[in-house]
N, C-alpha and C. Protein backbone atom coordinates (compact mmCIF):
# COMPACT_ATOMS: atom_id res chain seq x y z
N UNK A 1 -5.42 18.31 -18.34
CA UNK A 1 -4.26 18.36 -17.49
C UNK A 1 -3.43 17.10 -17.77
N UNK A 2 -2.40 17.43 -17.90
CA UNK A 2 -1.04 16.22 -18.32
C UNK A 2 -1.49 15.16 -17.29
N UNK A 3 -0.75 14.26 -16.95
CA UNK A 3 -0.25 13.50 -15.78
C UNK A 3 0.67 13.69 -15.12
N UNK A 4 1.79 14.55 -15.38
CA UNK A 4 3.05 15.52 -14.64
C UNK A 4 2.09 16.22 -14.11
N UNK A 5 1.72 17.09 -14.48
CA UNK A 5 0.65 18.38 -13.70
C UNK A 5 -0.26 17.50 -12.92
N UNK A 6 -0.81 16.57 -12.81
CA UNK A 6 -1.63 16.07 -11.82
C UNK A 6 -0.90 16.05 -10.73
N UNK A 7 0.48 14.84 -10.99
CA UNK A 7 1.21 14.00 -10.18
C UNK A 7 1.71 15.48 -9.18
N UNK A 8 2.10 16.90 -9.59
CA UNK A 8 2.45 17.69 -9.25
C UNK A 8 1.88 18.57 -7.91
N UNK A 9 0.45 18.43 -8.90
CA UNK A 9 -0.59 18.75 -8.16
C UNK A 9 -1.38 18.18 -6.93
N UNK A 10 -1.16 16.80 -7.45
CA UNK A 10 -1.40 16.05 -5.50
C UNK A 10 -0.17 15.67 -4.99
N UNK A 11 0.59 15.80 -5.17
CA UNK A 11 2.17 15.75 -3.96
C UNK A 11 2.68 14.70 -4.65
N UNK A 12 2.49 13.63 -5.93
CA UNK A 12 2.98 12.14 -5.75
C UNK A 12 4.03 12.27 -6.78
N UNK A 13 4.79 11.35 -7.14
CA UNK A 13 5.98 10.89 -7.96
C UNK A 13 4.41 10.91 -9.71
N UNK A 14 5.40 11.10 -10.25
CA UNK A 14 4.80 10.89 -11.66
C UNK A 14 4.36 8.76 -11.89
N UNK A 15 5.66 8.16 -11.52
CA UNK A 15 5.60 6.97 -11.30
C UNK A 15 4.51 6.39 -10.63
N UNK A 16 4.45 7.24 -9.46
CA UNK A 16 2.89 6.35 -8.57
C UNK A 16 1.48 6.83 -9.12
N UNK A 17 1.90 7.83 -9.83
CA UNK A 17 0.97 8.28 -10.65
C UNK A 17 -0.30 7.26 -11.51
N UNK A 18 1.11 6.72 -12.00
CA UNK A 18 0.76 5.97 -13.23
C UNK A 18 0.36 4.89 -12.42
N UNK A 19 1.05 4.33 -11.74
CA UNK A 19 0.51 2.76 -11.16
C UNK A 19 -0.82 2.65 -10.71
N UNK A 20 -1.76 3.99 -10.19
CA UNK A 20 -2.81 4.21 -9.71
C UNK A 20 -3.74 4.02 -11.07
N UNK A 21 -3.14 4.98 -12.17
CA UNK A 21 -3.89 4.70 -13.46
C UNK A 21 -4.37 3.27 -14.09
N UNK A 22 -3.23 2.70 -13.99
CA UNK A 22 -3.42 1.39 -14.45
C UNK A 22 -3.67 0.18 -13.71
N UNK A 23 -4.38 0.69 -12.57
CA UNK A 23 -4.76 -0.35 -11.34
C UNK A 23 -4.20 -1.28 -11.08
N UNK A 24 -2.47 -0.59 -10.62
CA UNK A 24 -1.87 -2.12 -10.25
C UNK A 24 -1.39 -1.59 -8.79
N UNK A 25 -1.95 -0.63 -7.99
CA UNK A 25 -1.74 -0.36 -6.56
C UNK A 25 -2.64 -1.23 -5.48
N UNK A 26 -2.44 -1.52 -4.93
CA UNK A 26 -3.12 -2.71 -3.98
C UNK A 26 -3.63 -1.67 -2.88
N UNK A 27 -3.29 -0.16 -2.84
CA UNK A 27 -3.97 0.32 -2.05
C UNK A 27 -3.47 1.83 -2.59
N UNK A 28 -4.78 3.04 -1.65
CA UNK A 28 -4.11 4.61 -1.81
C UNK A 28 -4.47 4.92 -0.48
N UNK A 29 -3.82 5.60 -0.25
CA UNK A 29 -3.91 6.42 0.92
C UNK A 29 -4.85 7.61 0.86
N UNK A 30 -5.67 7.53 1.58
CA UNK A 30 -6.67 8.70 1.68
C UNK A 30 -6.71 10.02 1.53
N UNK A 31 -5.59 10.53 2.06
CA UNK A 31 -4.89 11.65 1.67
C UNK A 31 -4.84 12.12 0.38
N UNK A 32 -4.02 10.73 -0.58
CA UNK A 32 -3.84 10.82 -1.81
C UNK A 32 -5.35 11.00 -2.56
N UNK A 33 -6.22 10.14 -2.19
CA UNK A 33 -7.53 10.29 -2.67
C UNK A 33 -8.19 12.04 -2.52
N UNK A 34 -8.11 12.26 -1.53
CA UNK A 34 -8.73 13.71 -1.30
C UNK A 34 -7.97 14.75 -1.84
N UNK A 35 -6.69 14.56 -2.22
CA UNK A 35 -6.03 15.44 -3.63
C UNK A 35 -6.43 15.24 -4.41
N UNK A 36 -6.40 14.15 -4.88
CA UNK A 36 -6.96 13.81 -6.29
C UNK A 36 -8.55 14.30 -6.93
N UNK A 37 -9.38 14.22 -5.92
CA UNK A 37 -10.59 14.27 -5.72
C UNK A 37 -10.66 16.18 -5.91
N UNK A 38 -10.20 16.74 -4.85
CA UNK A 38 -9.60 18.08 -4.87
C UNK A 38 -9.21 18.56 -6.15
N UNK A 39 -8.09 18.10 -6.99
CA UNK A 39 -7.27 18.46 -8.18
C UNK A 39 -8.43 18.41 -9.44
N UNK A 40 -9.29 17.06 -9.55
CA UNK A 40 -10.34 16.82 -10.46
C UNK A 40 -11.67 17.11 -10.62
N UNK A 41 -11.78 17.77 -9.06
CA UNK A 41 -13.18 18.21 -8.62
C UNK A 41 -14.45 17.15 -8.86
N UNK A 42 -13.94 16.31 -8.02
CA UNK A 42 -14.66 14.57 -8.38
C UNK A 42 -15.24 14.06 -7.36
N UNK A 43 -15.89 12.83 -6.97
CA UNK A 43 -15.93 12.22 -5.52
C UNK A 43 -15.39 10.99 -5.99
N UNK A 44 -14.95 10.34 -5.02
CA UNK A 44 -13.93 9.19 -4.53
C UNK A 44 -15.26 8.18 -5.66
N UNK A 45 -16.30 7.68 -5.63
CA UNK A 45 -16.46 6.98 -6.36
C UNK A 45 -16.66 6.92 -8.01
N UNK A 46 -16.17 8.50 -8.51
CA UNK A 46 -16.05 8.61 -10.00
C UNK A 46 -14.42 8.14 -10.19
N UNK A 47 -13.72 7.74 -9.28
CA UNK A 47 -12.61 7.26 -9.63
C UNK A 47 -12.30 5.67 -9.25
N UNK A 48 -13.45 5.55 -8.05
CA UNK A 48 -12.84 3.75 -7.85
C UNK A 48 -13.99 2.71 -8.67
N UNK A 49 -14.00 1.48 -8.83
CA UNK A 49 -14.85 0.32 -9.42
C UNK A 49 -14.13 -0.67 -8.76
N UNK A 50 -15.60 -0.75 -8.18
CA UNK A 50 -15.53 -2.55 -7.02
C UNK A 50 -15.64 -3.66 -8.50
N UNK A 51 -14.36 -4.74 -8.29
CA UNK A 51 -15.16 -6.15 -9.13
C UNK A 51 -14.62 -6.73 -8.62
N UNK A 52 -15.65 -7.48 -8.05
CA UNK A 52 -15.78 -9.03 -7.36
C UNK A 52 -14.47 -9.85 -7.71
């Protein structure tokens, strides 16, 4: 799946898309997570990494 078709697919701008990709969002909204999670058929920790 593209990154248009994602961004499409959980409600967001293609732009915030990307900022999530490249871990420069200081936060997501939960919502956004449970689309995402939804869209990829994933759980919330195959997408986040804690570093200290």
């Amino acid at each position: 799946m593209s990154s248009l078709e994602l961004a499409e697919k959980i409600g967001i701008t293609p732009s915030n898309l990307s900022i999530l990709k490249t871990g420069k969002a200081k936060a997501i909204r939960i919502s956004t997570m449970d689309a995402l999670c939804r869209a990829l058929d994933c759980q919330p920790a195959d997408l986040l990494e804690y570093t200290p």
